[in-house]
Structures are given as C-alpha cells and as structure tokens.
C-alpha atoms as a PDB file:
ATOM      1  CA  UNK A   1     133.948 283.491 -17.695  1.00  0.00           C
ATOM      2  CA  UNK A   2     131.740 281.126 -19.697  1.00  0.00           C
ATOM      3  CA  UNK A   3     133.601 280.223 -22.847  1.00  0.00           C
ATOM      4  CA  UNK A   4     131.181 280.416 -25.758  1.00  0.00           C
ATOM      5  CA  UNK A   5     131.366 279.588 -29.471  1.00  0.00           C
ATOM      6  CA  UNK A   6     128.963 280.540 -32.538  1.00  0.00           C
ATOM      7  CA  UNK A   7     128.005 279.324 -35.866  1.00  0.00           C
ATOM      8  CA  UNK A   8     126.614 282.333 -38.197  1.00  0.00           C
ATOM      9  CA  UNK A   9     126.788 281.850 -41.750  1.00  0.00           C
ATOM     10  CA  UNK A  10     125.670 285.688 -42.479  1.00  0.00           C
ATOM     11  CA  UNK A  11     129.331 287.675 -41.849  1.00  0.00           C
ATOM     12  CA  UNK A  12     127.498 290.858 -40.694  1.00  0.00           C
ATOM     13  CA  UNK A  13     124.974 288.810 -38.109  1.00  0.00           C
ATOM     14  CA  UNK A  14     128.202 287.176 -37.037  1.00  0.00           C
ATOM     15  CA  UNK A  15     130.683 290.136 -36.458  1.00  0.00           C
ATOM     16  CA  UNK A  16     127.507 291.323 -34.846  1.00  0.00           C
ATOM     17  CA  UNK A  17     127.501 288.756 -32.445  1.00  0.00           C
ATOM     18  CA  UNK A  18     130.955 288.761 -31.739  1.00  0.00           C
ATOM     19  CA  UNK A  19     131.689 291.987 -31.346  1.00  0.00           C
ATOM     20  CA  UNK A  20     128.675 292.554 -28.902  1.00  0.00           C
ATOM     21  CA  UNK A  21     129.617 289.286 -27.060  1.00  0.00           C
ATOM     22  CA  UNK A  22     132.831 289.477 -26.870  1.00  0.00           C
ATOM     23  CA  UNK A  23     133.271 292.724 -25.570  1.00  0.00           C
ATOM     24  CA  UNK A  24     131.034 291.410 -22.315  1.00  0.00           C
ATOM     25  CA  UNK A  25     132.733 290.438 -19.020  1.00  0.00           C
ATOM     26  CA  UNK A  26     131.131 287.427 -18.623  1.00  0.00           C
ATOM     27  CA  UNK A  27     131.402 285.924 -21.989  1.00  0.00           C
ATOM     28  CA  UNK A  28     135.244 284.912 -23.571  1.00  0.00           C
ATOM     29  CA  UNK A  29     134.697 283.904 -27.620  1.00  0.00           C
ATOM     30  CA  UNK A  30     136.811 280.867 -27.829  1.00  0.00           C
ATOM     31  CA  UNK A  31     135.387 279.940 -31.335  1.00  0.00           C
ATOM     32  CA  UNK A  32     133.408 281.366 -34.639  1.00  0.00           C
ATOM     33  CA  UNK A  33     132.830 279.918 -37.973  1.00  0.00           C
ATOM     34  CA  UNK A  34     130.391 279.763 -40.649  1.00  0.00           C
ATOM     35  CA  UNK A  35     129.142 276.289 -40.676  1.00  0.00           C
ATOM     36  CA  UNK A  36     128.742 273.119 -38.133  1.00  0.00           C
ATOM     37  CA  UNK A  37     132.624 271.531 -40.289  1.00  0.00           C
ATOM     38  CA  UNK A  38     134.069 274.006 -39.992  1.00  0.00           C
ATOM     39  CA  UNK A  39     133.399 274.902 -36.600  1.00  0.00           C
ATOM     40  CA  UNK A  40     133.438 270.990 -35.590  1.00  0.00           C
ATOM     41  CA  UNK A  41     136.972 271.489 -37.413  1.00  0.00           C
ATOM     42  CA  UNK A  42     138.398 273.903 -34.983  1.00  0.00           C
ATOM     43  CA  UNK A  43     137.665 272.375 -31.864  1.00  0.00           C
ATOM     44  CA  UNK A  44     140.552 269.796 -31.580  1.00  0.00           C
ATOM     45  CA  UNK A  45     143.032 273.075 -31.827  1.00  0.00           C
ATOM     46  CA  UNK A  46     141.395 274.710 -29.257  1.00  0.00           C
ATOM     47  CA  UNK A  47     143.242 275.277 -25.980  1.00  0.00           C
ATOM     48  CA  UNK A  48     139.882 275.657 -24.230  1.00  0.00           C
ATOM     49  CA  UNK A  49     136.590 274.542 -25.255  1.00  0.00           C
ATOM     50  CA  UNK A  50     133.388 276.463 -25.452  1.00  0.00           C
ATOM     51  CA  UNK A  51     130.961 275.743 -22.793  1.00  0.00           C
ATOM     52  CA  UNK A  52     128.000 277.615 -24.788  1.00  0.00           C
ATOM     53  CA  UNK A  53     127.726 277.160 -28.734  1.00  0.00           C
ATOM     54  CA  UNK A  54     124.964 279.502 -30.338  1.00  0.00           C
ATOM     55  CA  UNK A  55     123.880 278.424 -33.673  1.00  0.00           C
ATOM     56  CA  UNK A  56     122.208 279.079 -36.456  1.00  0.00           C
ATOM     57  CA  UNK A  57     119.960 276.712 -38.079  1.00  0.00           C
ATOM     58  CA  UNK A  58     120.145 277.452 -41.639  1.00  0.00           C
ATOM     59  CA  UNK A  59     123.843 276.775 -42.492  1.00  0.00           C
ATOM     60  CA  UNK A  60     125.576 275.757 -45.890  1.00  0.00           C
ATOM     61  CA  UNK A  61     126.272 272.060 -46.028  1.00  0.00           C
ATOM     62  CA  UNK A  62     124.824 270.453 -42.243  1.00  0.00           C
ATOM     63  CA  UNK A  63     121.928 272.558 -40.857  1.00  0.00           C
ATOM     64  CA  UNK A  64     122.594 273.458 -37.022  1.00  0.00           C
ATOM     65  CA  UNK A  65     119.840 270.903 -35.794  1.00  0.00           C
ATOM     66  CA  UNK A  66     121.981 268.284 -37.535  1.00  0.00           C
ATOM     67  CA  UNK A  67     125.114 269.265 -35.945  1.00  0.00           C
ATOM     68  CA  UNK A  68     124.004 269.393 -32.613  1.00  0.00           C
ATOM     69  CA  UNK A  69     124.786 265.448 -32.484  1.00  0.00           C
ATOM     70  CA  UNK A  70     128.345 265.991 -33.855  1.00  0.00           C
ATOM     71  CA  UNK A  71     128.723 268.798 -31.276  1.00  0.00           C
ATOM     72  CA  UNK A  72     127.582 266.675 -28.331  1.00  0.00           C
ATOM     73  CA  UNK A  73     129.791 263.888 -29.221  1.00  0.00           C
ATOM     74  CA  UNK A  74     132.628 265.737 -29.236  1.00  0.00           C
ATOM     75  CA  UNK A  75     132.308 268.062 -26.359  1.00  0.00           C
ATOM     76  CA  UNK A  76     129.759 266.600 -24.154  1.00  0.00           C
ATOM     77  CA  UNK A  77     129.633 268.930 -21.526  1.00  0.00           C
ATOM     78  CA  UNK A  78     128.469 271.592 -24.329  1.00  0.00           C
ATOM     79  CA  UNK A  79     124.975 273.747 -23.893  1.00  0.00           C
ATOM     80  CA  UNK A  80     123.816 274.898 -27.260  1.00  0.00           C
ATOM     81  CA  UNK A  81     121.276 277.401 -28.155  1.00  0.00           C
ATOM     82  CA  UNK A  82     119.275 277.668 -31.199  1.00  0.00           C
ATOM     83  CA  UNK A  83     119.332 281.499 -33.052  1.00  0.00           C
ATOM     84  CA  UNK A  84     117.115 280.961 -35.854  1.00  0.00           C
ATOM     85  CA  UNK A  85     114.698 282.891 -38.596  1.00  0.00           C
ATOM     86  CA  UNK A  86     112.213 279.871 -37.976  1.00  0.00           C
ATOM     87  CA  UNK A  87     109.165 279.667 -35.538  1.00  0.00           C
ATOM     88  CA  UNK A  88     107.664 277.112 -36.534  1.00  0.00           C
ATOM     89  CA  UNK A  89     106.445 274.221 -33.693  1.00  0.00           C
ATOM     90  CA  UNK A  90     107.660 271.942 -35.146  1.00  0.00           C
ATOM     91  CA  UNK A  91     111.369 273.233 -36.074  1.00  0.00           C
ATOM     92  CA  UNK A  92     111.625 274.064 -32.625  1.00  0.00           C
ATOM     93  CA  UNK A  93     110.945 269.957 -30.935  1.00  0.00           C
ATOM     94  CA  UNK A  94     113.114 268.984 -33.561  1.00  0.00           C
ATOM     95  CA  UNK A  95     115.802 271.131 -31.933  1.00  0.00           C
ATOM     96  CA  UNK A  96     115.029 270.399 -28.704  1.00  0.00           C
ATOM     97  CA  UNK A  97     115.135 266.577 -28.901  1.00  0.00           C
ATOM     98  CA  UNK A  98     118.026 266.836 -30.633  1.00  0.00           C
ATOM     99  CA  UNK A  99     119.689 268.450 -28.011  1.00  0.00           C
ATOM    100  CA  UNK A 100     119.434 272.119 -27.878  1.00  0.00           C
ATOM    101  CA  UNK A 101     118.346 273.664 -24.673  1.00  0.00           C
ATOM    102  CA  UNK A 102     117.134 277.020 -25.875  1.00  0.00           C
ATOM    103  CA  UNK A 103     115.666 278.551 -29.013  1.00  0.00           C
ATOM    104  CA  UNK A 104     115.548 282.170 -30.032  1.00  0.00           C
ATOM    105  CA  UNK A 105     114.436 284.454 -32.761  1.00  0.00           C
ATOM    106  CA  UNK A 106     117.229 285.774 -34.913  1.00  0.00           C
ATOM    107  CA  UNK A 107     115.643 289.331 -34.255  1.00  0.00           C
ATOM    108  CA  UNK A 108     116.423 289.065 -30.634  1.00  0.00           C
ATOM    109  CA  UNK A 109     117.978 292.151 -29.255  1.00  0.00           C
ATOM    110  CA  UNK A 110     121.948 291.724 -28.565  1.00  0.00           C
ATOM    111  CA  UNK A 111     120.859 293.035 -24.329  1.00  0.00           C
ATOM    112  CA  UNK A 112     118.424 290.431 -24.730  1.00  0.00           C
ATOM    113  CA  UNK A 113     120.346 287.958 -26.115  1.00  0.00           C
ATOM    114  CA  UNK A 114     123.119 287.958 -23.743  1.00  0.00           C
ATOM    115  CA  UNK A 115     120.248 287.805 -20.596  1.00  0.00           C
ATOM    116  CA  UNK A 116     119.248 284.840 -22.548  1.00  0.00           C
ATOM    117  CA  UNK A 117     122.821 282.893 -22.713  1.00  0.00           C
ATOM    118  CA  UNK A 118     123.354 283.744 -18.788  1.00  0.00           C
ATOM    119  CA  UNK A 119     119.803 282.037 -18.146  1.00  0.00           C
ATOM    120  CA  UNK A 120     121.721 279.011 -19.693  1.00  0.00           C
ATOM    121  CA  UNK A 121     124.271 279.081 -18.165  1.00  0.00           C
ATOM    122  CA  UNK A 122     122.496 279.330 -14.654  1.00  0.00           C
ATOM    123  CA  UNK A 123     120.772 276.542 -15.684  1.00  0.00           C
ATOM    124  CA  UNK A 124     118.007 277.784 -17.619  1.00  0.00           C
ATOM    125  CA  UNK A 125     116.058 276.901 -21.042  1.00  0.00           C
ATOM    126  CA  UNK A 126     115.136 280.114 -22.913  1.00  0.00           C
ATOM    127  CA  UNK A 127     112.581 280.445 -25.571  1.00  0.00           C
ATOM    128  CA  UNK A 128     111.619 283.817 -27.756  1.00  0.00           C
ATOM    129  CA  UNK A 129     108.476 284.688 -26.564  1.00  0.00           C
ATOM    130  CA  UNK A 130     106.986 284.145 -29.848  1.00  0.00           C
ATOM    131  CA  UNK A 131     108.201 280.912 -29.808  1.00  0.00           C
ATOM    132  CA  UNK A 132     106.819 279.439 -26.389  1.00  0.00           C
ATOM    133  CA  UNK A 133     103.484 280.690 -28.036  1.00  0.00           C
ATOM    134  CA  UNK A 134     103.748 278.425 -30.787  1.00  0.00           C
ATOM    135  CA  UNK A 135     104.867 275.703 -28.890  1.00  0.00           C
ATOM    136  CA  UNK A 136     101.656 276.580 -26.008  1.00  0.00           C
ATOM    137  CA  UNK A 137      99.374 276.713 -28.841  1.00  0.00           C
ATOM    138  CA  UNK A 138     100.498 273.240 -30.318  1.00  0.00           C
ATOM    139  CA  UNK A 139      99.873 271.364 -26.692  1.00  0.00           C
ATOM    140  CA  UNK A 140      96.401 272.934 -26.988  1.00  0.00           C
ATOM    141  CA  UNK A 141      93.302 271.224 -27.543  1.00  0.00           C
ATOM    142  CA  UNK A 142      91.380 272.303 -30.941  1.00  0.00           C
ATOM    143  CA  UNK A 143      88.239 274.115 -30.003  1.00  0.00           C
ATOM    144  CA  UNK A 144      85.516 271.965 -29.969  1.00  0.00           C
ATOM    145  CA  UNK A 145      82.791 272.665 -32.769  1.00  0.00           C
ATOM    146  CA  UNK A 146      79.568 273.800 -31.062  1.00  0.00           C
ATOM    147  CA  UNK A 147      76.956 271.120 -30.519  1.00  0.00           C
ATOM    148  CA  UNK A 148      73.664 270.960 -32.816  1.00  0.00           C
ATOM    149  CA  UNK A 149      70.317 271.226 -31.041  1.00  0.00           C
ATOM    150  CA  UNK A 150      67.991 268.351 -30.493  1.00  0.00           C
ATOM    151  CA  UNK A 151      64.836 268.480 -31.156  1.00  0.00           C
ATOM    152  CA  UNK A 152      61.877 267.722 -29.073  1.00  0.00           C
ATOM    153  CA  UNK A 153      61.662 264.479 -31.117  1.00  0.00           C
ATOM    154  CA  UNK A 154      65.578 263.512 -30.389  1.00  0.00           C
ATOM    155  CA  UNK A 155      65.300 264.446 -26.944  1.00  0.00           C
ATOM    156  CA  UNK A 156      62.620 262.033 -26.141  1.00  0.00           C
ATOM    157  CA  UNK A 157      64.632 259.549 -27.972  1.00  0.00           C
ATOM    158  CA  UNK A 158      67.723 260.531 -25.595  1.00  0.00           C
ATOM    159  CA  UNK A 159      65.634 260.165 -22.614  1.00  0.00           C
ATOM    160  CA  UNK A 160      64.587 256.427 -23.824  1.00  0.00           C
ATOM    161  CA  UNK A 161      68.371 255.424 -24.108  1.00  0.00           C
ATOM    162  CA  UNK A 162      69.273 257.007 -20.589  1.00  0.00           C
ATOM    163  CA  UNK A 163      65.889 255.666 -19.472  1.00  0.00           C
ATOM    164  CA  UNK A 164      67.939 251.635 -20.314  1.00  0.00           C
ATOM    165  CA  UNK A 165      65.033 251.203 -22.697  1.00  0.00           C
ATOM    166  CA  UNK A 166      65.784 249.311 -26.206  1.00  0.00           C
ATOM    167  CA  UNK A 167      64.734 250.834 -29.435  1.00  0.00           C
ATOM    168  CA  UNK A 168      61.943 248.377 -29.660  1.00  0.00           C
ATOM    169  CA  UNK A 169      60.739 250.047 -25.834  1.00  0.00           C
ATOM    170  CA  UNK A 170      61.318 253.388 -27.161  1.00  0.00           C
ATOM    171  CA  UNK A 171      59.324 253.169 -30.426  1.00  0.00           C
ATOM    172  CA  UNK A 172      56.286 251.606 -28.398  1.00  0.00           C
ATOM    173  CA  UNK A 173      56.862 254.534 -25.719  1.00  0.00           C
ATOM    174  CA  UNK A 174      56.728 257.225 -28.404  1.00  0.00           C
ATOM    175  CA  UNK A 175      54.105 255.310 -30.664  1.00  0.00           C
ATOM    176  CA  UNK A 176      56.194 255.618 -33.356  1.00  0.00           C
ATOM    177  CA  UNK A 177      58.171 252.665 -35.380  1.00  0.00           C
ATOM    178  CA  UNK A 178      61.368 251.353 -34.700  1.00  0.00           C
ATOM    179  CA  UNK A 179      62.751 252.255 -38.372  1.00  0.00           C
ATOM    180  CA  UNK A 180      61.698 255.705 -37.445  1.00  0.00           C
ATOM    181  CA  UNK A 181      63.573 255.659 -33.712  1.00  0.00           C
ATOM    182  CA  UNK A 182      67.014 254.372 -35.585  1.00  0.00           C
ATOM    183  CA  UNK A 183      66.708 257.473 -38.035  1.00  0.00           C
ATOM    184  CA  UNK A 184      66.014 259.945 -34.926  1.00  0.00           C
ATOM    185  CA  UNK A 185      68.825 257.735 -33.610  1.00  0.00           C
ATOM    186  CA  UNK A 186      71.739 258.515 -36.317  1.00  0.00           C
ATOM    187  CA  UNK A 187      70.883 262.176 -36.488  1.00  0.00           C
ATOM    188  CA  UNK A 188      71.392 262.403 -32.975  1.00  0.00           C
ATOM    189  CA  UNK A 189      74.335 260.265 -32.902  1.00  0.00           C
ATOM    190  CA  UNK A 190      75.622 263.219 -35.057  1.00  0.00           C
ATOM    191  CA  UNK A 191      74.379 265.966 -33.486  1.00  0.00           C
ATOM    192  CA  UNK A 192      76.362 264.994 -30.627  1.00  0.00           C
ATOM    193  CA  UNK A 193      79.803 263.670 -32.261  1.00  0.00           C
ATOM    194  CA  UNK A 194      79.103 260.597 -30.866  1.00  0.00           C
ATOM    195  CA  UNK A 195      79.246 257.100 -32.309  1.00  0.00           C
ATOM    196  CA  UNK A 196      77.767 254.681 -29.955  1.00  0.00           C
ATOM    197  CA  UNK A 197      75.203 254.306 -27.187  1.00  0.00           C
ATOM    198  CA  UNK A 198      78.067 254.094 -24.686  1.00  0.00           C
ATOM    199  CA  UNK A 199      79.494 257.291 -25.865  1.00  0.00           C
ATOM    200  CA  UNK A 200      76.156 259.395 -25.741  1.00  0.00           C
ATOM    201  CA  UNK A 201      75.496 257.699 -22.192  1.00  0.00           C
ATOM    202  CA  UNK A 202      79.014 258.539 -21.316  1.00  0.00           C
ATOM    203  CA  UNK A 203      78.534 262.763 -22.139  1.00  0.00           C
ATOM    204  CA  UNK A 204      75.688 262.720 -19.996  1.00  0.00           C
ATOM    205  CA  UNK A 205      73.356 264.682 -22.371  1.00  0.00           C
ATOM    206  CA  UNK A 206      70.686 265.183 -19.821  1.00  0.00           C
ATOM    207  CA  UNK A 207      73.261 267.004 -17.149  1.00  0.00           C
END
C-alpha cells in the first residue's frame, strides 16, 4: 500500500480527499492536516511515514511550495504532488524546482486523481493537461512579426552588400549618392530586424 498524506486547508475539499482516497486499496492515509506546521507537526508521532504527500498551495501561514523544503528534510524519501487553483507557468517551475514532482488542477476528478498519484508512484511526473499547455506554450518561441517588403530600390541596395561591394561601390553602381545608399540602408536594416551588415548577410535575404 503506498502510505500517503495531504495538506487541504478547505475541510470539505479535504474530507473529500480522504474519504475518496482512503477508501482505495492501494492508498493507506497515514496523515491529514490543514497547513504545512501542522502537518510537519505530526510526522515525528507517526508510526509510519507517508510515502506520497498531496498539497495544496494556498495554505494559512507557509504556502505548500514553501513547505516542500521542510517536507524533504524531514522525510527524504517523500514524493509530493502539487493540487492547486493556480495555472500559471510560472507557479508551476517554482514548484517543480522546489521539489514537487507533479502538479494538478484542484478540479481534477477524484478517478483521475488517484490514476494520477499511482503514475507517481510508478515513477511518473503528472501534470493537468491544462497545465503542460502552459508550461509548452512558455518553452515556445514568440511568433515572429512578418517581414516588410523591399522595394526595388532596397533590393538593389541588398544585392550591392551580398555583391561585397562598399557603400561608396554601391552608390556609383546605382548612380545615386552615398548619403542616399545609407538612408536606403537603415530602412532596410529595419525592414529586416536586422542591425548590422553581418546580420543581413547572415539571413540570406536573396535565398
């Protein structure tokens, strides 16, 4: 049986929990409380430890992302998953570099939820699906704005710089004057997000 505990300030989530939980074979509810002291408080009388804490994250006094260090330090060995109202990317690394090695929606169905804790216990890292969208979406690149057009004008000044040619060589190629090849020169600079003749070499406007 895999010995769990849970932190649930909200008395009607956490009778929920425990009386779904508890009542399944594979789970034996060693431990419940309402915050991280006093549940950190009721570990030393325990005659057996929990193996799997779920906890919530917005607790009176320490929030659960700030007791997963006290938790870890006291039973090492402990997996602890993350039930929480917040999505947010950035709630969720916080979590996980703190320690926790799953994070789910407080919404998530009790069936669900215990599929979720014996992922963990096999070995396994479970996210709400809402969740691993937020996190995919925050490894993502932005969208890159679509480029400007050249005009005729700019492209013959691209050509020039491609071509190894200095402004000077461009101007006299063009018959036009050098002041006038430096303008044609910063609009296409920003045309192309670029900011230097290595960079605009480097895209390979041409190709």
């Amino acid at each position: 049986m895999i010995t769990l505990g849970i932190i649930e300030d909200q008395p009607t989530i956490r009778e929920a929990l425990l009386g779904y939980l508890c009542a399944q074979s594979e789970f034996s509810c060693v431990l419940s409380a309402a915050s991280v002291e006093e549940f950190l408080a009721g570990i030393p009388a325990l005659p057996v430890t929990p193996r799997l804490v779920l906890s919530d994250i917005g607790l009176p006094g320490m929030s659960g992302i700030e007791g997963l260090a006290h938790l870890r330090q006291l039973l090492p060995a402990v997996e602890v998953v993350m039930l929480s109202v917040y999505t947010d990317a950035e709630r969720v690394f916080e979590a996980l570099r703190a320690g926790a090695v799953g994070y789910l929606e407080k919404d998530t169905p009790l069936p669900l939820l215990k599929e979720h804790l014996l992922q963990v216990a096999a070995g396994g890292s479970p996210m709400s699906p809402s969740i691993a969208r937020h996190v995919i979406r925050h490894f993502q690149p932005a969208p890159r704005p679509a480029l400007e057009p050249l005009t005729a004008r700019e492209q013959d000044i691209v050509r020039g710089i491609e071509d190894g040619l200095s402004y000077q060589r461009i101007a006299d190629r063009l018959f036009l004057s050098i002041d006038t090849v430096r303008s044609h020169i910063r609009q296409v600079y920003r045309k192309l997000q670029v900011n230097s003749k290595a960079e605009l070499l480097a895209r390979g406007y041409r190709r």
